[in-house]
N, C-alpha and C. Protein backbone atom coordinates (compact mmCIF):
# COMPACT_ATOMS: atom_id res chain seq x y z
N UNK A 1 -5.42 -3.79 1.77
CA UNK A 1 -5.61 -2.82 2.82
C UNK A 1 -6.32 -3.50 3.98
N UNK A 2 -5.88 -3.29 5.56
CA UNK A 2 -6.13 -3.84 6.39
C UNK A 2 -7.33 -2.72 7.06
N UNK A 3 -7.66 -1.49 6.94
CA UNK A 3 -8.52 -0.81 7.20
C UNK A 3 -9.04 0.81 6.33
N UNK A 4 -10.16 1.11 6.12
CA UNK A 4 -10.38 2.24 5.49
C UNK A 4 -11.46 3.21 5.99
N UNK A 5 -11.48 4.17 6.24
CA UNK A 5 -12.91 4.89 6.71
C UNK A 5 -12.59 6.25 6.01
N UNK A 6 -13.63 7.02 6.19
CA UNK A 6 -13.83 7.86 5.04
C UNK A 6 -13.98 9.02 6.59
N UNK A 7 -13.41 10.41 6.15
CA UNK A 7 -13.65 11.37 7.06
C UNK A 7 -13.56 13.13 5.93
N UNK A 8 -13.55 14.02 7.34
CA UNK A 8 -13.82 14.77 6.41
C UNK A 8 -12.23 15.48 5.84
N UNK A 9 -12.43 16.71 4.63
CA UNK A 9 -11.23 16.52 4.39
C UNK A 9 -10.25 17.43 5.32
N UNK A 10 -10.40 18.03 6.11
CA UNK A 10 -9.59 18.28 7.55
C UNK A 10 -8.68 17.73 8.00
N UNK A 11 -7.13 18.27 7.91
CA UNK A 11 -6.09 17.77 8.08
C UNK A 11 -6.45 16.85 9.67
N UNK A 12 -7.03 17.96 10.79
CA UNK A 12 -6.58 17.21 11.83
C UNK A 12 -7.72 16.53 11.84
N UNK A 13 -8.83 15.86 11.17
CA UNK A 13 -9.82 14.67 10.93
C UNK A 13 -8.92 13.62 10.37
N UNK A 14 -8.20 13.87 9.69
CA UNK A 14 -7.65 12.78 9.16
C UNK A 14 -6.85 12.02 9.80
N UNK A 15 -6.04 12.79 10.80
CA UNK A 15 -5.03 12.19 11.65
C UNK A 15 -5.61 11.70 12.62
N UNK A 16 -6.81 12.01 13.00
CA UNK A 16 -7.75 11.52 14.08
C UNK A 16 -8.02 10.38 13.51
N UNK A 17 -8.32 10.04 12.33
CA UNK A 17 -9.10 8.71 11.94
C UNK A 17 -7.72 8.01 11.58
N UNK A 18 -6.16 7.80 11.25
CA UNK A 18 -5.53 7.26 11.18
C UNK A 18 -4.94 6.73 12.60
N UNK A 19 -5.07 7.51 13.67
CA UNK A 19 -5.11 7.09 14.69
C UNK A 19 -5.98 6.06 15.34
N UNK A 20 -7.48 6.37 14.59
CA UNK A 20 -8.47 5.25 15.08
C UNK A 20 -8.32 4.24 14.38
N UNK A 21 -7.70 4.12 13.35
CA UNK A 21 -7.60 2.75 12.68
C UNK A 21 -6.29 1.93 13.14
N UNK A 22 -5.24 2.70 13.84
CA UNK A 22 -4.13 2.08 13.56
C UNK A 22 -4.46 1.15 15.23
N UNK A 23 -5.02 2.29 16.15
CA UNK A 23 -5.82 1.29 17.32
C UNK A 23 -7.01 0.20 16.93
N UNK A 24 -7.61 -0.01 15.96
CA UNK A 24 -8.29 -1.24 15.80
C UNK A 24 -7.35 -2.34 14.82
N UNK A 25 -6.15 -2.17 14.06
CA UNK A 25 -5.88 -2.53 13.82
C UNK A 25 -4.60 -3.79 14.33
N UNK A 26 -3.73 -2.64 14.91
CA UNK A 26 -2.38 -2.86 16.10
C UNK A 26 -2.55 -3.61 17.23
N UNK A 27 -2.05 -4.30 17.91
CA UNK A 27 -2.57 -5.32 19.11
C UNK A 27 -1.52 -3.82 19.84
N UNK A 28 -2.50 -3.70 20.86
CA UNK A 28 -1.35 -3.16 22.03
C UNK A 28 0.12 -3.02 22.16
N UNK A 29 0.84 -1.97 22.42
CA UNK A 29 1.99 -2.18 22.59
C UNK A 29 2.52 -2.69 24.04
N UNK A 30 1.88 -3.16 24.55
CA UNK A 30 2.09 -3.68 26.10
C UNK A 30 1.89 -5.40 25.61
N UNK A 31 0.90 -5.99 24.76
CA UNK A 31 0.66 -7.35 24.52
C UNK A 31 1.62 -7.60 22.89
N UNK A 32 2.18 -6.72 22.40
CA UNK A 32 2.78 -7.05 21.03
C UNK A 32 4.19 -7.48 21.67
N UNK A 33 4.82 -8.56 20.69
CA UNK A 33 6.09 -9.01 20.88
C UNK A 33 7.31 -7.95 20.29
N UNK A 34 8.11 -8.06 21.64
CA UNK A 34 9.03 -6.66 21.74
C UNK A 34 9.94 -7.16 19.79
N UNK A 35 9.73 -8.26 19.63
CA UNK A 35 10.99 -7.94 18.43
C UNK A 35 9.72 -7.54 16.67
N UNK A 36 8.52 -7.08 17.65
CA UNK A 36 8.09 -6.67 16.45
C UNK A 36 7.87 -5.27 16.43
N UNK A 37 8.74 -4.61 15.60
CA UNK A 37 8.49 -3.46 15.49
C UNK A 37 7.80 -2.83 14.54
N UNK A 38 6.90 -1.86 14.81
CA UNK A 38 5.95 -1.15 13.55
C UNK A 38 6.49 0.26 13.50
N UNK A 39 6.35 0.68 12.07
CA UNK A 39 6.47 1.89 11.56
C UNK A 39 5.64 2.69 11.14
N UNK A 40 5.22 3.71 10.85
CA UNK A 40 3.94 4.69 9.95
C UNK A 40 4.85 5.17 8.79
N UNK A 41 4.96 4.81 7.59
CA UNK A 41 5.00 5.90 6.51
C UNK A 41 3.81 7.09 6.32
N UNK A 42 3.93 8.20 6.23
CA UNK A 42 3.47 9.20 5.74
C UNK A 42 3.64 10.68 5.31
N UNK A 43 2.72 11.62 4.55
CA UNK A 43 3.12 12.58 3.80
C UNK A 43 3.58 13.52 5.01
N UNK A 44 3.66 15.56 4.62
CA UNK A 44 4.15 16.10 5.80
C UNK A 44 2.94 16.61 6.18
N UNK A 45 1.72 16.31 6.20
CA UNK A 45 0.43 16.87 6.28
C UNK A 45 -0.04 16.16 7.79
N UNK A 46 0.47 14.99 8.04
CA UNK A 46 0.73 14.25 9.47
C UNK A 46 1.79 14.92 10.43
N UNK A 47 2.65 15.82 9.62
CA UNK A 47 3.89 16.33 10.17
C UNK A 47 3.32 16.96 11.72
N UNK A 48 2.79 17.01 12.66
CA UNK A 48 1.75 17.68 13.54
C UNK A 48 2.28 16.97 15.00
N UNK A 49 2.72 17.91 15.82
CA UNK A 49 3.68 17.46 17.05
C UNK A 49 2.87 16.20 18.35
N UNK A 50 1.10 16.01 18.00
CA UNK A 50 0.33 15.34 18.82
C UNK A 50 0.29 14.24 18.22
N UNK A 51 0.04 14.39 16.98
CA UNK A 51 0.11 12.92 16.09
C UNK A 51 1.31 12.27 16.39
N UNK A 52 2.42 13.10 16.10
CA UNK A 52 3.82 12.26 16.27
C UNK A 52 3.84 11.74 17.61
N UNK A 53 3.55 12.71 18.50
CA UNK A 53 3.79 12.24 20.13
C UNK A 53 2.58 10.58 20.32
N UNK A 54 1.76 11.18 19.81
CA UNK A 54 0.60 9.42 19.71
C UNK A 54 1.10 8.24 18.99
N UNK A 55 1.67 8.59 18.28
CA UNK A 55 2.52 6.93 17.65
C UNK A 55 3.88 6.80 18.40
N UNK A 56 4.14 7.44 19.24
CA UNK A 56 5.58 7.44 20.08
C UNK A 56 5.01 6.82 21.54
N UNK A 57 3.54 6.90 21.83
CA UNK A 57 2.83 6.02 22.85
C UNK A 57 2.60 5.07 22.50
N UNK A 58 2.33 4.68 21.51
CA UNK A 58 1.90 3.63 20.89
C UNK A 58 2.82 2.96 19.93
N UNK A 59 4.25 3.02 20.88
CA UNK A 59 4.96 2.06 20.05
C UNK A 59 5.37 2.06 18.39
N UNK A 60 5.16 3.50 18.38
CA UNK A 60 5.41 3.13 16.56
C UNK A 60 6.17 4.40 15.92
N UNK A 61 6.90 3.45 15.39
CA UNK A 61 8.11 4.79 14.95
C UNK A 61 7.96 5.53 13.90
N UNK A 62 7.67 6.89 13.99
CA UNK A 62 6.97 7.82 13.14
C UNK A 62 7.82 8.13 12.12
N UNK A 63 7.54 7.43 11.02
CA UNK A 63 8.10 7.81 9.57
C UNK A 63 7.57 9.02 8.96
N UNK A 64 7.05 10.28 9.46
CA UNK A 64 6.53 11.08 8.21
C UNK A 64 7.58 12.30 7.82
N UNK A 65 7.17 12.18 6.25
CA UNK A 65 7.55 13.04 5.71
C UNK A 65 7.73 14.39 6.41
N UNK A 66 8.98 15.39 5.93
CA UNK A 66 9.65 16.83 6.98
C UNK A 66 9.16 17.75 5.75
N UNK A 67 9.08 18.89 6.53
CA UNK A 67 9.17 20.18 5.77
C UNK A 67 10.10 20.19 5.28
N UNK A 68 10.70 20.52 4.12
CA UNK A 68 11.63 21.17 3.49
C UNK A 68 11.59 22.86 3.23
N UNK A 69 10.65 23.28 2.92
CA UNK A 69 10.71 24.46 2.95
C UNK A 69 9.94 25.10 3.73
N UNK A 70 10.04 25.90 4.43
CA UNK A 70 8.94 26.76 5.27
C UNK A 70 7.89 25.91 6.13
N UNK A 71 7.38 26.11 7.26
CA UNK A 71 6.77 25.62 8.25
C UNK A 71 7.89 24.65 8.63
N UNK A 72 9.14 24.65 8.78
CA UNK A 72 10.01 23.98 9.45
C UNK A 72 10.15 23.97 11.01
N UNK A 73 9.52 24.58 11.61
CA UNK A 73 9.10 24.94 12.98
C UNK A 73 8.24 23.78 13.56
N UNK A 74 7.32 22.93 12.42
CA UNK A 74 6.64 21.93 12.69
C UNK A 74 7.36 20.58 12.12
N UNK A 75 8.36 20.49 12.22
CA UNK A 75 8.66 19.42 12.15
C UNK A 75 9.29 18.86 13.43
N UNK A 76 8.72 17.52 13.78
CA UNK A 76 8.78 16.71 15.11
C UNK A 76 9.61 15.34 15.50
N UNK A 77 9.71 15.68 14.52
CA UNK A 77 10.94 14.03 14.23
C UNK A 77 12.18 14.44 15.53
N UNK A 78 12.51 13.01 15.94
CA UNK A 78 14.21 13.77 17.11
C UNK A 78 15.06 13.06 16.02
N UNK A 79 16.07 13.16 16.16
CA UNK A 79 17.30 12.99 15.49
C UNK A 79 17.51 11.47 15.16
N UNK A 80 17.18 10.76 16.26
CA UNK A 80 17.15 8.92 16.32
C UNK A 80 16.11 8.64 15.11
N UNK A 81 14.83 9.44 14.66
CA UNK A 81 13.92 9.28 13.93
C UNK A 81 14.11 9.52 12.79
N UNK A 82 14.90 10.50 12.43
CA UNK A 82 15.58 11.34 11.34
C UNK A 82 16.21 10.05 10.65
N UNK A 83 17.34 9.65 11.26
CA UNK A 83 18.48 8.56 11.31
C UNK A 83 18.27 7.33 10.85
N UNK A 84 16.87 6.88 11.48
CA UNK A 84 16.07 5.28 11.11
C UNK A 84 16.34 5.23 10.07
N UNK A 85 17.33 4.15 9.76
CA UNK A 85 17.56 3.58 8.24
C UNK A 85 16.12 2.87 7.62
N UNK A 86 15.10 2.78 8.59
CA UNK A 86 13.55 2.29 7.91
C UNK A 86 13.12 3.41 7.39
N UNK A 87 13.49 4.82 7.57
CA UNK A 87 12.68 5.66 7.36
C UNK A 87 12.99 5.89 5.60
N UNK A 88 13.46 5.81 4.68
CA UNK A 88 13.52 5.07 3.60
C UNK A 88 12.50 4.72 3.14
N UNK A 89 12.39 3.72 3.26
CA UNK A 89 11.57 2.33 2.84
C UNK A 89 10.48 2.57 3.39
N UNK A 90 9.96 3.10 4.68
CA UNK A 90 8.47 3.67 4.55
C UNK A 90 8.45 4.65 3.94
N UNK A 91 8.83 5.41 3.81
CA UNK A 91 8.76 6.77 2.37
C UNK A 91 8.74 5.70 0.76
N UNK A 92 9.07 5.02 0.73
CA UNK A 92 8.77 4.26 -0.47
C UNK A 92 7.76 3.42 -0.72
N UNK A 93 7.51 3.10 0.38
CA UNK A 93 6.31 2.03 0.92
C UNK A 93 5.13 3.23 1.02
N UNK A 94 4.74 3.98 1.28
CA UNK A 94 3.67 5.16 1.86
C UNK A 94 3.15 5.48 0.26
N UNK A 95 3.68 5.55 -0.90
CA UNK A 95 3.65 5.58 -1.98
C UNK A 95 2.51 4.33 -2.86
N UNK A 96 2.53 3.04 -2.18
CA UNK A 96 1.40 2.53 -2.59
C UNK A 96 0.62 2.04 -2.22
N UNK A 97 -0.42 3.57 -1.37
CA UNK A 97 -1.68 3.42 -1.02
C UNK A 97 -2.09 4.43 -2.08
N UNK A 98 -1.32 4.76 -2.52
CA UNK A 98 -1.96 5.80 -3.47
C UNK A 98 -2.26 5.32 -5.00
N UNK A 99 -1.40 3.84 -4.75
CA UNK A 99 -1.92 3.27 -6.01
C UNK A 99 -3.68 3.01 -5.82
N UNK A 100 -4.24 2.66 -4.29
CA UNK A 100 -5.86 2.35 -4.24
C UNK A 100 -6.46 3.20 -4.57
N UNK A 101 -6.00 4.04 -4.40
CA UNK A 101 -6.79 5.72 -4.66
C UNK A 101 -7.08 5.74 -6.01
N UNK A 102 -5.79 5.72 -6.67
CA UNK A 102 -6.10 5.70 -8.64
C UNK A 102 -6.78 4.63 -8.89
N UNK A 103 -6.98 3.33 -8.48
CA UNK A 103 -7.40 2.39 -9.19
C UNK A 103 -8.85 2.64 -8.82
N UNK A 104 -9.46 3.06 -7.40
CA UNK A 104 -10.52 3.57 -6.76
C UNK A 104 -11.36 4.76 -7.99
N UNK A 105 -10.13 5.59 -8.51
CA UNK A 105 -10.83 6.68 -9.22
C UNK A 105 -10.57 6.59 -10.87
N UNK A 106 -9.99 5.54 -11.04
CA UNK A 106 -9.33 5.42 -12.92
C UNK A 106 -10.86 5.59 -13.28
N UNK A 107 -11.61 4.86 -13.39
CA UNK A 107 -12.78 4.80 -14.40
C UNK A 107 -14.08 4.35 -13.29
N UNK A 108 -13.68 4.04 -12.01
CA UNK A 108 -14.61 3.87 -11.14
C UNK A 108 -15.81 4.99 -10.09
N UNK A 109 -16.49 4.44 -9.39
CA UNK A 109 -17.37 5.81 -8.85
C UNK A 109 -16.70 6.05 -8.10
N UNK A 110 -15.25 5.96 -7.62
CA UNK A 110 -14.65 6.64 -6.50
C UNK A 110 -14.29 8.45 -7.10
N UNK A 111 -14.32 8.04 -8.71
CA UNK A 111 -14.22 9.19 -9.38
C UNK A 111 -15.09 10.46 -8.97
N UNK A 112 -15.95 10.33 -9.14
CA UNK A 112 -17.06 11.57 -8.96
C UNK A 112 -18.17 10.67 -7.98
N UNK A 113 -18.35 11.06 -6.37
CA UNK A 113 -18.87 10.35 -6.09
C UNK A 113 -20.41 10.82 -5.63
N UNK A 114 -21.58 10.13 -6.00
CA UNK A 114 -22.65 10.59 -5.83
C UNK A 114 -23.30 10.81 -4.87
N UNK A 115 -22.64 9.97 -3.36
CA UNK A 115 -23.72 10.27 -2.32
C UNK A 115 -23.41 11.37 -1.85
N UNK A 116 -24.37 11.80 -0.88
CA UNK A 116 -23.88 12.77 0.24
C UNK A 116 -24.26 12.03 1.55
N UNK A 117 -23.36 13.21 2.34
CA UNK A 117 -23.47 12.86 3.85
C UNK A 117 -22.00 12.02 4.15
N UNK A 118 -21.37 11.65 5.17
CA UNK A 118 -20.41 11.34 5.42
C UNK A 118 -20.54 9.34 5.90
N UNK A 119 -21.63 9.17 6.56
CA UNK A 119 -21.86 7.47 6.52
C UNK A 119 -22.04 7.14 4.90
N UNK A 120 -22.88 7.67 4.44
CA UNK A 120 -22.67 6.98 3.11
C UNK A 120 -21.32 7.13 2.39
N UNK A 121 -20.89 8.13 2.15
CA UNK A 121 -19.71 8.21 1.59
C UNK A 121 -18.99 7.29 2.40
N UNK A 122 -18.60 7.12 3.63
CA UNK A 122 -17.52 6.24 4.42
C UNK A 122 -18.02 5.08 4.11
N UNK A 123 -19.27 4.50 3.89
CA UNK A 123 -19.94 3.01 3.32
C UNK A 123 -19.67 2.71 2.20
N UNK A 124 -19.12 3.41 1.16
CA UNK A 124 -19.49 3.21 -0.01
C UNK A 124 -17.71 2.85 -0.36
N UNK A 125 -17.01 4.07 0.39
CA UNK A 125 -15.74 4.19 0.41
C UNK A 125 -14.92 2.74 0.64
N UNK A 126 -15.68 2.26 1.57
CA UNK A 126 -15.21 0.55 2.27
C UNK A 126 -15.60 -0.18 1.52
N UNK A 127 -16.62 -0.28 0.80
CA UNK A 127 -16.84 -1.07 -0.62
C UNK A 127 -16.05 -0.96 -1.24
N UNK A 128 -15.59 0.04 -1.77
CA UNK A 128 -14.38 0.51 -3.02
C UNK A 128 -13.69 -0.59 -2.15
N UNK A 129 -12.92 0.07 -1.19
CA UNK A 129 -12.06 -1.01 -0.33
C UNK A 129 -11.59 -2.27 -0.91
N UNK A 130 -13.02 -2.71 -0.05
CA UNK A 130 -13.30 -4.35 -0.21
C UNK A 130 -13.14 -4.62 -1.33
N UNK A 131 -13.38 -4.01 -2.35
CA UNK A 131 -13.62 -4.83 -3.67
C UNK A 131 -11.89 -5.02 -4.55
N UNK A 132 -11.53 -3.23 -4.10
CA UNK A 132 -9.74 -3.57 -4.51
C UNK A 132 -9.05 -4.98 -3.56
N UNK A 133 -9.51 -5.20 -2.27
CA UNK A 133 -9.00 -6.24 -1.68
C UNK A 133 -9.14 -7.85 -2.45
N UNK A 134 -10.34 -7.50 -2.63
CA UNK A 134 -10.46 -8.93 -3.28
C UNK A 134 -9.71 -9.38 -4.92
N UNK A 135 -9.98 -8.05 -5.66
CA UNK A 135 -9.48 -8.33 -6.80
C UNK A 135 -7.39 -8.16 -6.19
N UNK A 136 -7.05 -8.42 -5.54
CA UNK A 136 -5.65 -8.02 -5.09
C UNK A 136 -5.71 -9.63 -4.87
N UNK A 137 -6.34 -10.17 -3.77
CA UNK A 137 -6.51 -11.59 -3.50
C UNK A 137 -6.27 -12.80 -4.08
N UNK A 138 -6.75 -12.43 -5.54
CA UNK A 138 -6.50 -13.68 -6.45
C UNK A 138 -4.97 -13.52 -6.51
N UNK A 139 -4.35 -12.69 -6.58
CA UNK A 139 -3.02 -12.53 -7.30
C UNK A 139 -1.90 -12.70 -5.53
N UNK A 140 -3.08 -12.62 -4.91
CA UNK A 140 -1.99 -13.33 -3.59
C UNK A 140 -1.84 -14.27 -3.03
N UNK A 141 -3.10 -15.49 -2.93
CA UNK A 141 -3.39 -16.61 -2.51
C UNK A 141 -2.60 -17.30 -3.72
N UNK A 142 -2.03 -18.17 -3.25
CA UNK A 142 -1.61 -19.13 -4.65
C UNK A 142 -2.79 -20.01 -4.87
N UNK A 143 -2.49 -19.73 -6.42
CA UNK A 143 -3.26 -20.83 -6.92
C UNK A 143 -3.89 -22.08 -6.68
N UNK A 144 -3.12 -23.06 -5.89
CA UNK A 144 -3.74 -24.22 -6.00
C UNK A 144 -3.66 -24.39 -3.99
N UNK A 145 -3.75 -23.47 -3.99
CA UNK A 145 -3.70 -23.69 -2.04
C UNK A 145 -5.23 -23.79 -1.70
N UNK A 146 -6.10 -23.78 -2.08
CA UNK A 146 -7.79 -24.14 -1.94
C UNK A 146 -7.98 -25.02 -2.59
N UNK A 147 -7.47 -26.27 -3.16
CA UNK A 147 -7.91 -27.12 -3.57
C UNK A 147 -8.44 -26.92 -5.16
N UNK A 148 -8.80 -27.29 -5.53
CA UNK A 148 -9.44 -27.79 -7.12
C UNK A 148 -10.66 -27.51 -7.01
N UNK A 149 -11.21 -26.78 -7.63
CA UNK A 149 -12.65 -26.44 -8.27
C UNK A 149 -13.12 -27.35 -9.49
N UNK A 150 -12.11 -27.80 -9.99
CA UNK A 150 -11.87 -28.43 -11.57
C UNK A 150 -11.91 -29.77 -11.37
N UNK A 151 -12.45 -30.42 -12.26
CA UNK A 151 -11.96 -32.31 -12.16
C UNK A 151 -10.47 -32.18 -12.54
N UNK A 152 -9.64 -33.55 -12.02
CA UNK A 152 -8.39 -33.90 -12.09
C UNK A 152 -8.58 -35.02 -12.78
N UNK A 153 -7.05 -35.12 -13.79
CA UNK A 153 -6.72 -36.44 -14.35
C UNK A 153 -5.74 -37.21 -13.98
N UNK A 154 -5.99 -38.48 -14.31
CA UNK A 154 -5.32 -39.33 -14.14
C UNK A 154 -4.17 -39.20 -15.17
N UNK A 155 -2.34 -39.10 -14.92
CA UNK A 155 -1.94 -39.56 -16.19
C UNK A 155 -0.91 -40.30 -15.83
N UNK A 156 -1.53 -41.93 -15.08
CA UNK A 156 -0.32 -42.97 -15.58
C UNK A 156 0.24 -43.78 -16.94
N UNK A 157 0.86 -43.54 -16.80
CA UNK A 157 1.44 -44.29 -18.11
C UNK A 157 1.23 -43.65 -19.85
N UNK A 158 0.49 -42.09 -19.96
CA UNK A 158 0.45 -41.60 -20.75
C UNK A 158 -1.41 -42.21 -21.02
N UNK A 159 -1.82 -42.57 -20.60
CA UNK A 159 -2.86 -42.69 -20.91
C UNK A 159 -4.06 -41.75 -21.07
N UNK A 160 -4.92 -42.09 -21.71
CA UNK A 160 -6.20 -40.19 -21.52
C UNK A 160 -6.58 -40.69 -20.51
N UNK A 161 -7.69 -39.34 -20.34
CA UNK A 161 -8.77 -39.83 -19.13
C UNK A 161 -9.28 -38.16 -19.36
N UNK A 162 -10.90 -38.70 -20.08
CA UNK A 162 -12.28 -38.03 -20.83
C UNK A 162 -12.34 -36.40 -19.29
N UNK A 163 -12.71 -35.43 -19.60
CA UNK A 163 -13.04 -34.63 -18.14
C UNK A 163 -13.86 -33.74 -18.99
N UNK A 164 -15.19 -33.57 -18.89
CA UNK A 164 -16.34 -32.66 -19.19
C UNK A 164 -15.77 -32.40 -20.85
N UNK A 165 -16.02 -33.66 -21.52
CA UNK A 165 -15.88 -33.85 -22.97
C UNK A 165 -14.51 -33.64 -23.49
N UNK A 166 -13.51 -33.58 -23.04
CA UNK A 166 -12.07 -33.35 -23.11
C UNK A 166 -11.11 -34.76 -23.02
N UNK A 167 -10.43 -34.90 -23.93
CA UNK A 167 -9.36 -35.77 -23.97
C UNK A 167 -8.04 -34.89 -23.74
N UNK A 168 -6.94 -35.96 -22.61
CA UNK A 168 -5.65 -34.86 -21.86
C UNK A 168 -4.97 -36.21 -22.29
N UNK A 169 -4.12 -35.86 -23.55
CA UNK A 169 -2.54 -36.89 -23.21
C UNK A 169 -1.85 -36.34 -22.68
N UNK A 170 -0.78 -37.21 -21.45
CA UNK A 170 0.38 -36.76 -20.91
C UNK A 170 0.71 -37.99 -20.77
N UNK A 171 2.22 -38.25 -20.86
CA UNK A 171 3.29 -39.06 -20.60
C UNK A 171 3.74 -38.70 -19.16
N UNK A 172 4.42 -39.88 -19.03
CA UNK A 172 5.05 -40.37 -17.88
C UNK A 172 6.07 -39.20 -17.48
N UNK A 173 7.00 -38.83 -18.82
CA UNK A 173 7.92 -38.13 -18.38
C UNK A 173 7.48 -36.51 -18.23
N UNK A 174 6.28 -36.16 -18.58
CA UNK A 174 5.45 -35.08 -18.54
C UNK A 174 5.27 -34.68 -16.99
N UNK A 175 4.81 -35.87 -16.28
CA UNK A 175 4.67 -35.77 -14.73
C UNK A 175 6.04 -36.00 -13.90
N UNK A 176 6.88 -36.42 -14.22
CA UNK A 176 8.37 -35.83 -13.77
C UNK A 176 8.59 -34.65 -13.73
N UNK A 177 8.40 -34.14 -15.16
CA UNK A 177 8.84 -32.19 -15.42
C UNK A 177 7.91 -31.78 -14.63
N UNK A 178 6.62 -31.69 -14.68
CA UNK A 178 5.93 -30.89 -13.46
C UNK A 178 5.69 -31.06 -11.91
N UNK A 179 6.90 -32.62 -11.62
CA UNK A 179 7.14 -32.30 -10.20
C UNK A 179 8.43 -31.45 -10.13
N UNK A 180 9.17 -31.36 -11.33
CA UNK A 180 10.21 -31.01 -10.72
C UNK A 180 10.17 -28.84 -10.78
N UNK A 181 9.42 -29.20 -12.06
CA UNK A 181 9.18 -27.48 -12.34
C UNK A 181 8.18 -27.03 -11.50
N UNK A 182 7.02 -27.28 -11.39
CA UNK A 182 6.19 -27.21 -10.54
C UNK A 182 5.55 -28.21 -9.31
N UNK A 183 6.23 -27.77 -8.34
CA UNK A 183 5.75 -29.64 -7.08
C UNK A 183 4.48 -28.97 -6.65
N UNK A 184 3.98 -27.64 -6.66
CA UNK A 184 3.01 -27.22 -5.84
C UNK A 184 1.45 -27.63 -6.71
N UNK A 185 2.04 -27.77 -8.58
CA UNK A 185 1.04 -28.31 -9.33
C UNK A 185 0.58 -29.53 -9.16
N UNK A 186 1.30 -30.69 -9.04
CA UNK A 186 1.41 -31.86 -8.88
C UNK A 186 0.46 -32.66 -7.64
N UNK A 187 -0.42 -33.25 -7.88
CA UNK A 187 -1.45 -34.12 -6.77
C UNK A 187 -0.75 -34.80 -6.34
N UNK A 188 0.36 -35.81 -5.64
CA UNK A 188 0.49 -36.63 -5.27
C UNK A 188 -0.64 -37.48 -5.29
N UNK A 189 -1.43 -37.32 -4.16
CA UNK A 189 -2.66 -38.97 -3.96
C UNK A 189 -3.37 -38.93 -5.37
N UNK A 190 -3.47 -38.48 -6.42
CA UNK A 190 -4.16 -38.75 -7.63
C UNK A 190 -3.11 -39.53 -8.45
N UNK A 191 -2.16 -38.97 -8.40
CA UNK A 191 -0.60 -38.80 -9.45
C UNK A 191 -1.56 -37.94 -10.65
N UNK A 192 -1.45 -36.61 -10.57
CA UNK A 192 -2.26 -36.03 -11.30
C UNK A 192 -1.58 -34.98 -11.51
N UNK A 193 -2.00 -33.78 -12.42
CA UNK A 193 -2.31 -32.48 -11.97
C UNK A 193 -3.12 -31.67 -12.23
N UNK A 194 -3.20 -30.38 -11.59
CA UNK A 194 -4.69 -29.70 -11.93
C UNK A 194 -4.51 -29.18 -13.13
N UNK A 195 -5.07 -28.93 -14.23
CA UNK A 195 -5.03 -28.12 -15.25
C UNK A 195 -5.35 -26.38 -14.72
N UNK A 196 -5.01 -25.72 -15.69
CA UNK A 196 -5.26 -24.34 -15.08
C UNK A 196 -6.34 -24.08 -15.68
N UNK A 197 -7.34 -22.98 -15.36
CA UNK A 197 -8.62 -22.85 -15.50
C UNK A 197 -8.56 -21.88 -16.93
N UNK A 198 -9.07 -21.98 -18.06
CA UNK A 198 -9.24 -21.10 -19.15
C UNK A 198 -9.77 -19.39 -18.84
């Protein structure tokens, strides 16, 4: 997640604060490059004719969810919007922010939350945040793109080489297969590779 703030639960608070985030987030639509286009997925609770008209200033093509039944009077979409073959795929995409929410409330204090007042809750809320960000992080940075935390071995010619009380045989043809299966494992300037961390 690229931004989170906590408001109250008031439909039109909410659209107010998705608006304020999508402006700290979004570079201008006057300084953004015309072949990048942005979209909003969202539920029909955004469905609201000012909201829509504000992401239509701001360059962004309003994916939200329509009434289907009743309050069909508020739906704001024009026909070109309707049509967006993206509008799809942000309806599918809009679906997992709600995975942060469960993982926020499975067994965590996003569950029942203790403070009061609305800064603390919005402080505490951005922690939750932060912390799903980071545990998301490991599983996005590749592995060996920061370098080695770990000692590296040497394995020419099949030989060992001792690393914090550890003996590593590998053969010659061992470091072939893991340039060819893995090149991103493989040290070149050592002729090595990293072991993976236990």
């Amino acid at each position: 997640m690229v931004g989170a703030e906590a408001s109250q639960s008031a439909t039109n608070a909410e659209r107010e604060v998705a608006l304020d985030l999508l402006d700290q987030v979004l570079v201008p639509a006057q300084q953004r490059n015309p072949e990048q286009q942005v979209t909003l997925g969202a539920d029909t609770q955004y469905q609201d004719e000012k909201f829509i008209e504000a992401l239509r200033q701001r360059a962004i093509a309003p994916h939200v969810s329509e009434y289907v039944k009743g309050n069909l009077g508020k739906n704001s979409l024009d026909e070109a919007e309707r049509s967006d073959p993206r509008h799809s795929i942000s309806q599918q995409k809009r679906k997992l922010i709600e995975r942060v929410f469960g993982w926020g409330k499975l067994d965590r204090p996003l569950r029942q939350v203790k403070l009061r007042g609305l800064k603390r809750v919005d402080w505490f809320f951005r922690l939750a945040i932060t912390a799903y960000d980071l545990v998301r992080m490991r599983r996005l940075i590749p592995f060996f793109s920061v370098g080695p935390p770990w000692p590296t071995w040497s394995l020419q010619g099949g030989k060992t080489a001792p690393a914090e009380g550890k003996n590593i045989t590998q053969g010659a043809n061992t470091i072939e297969t893991i340039k060819k299966t893995s090149p991103q494992r493989f040290d070149s300037e050592t002729n090595g590779v990293f072991p993976q961390p236990v």
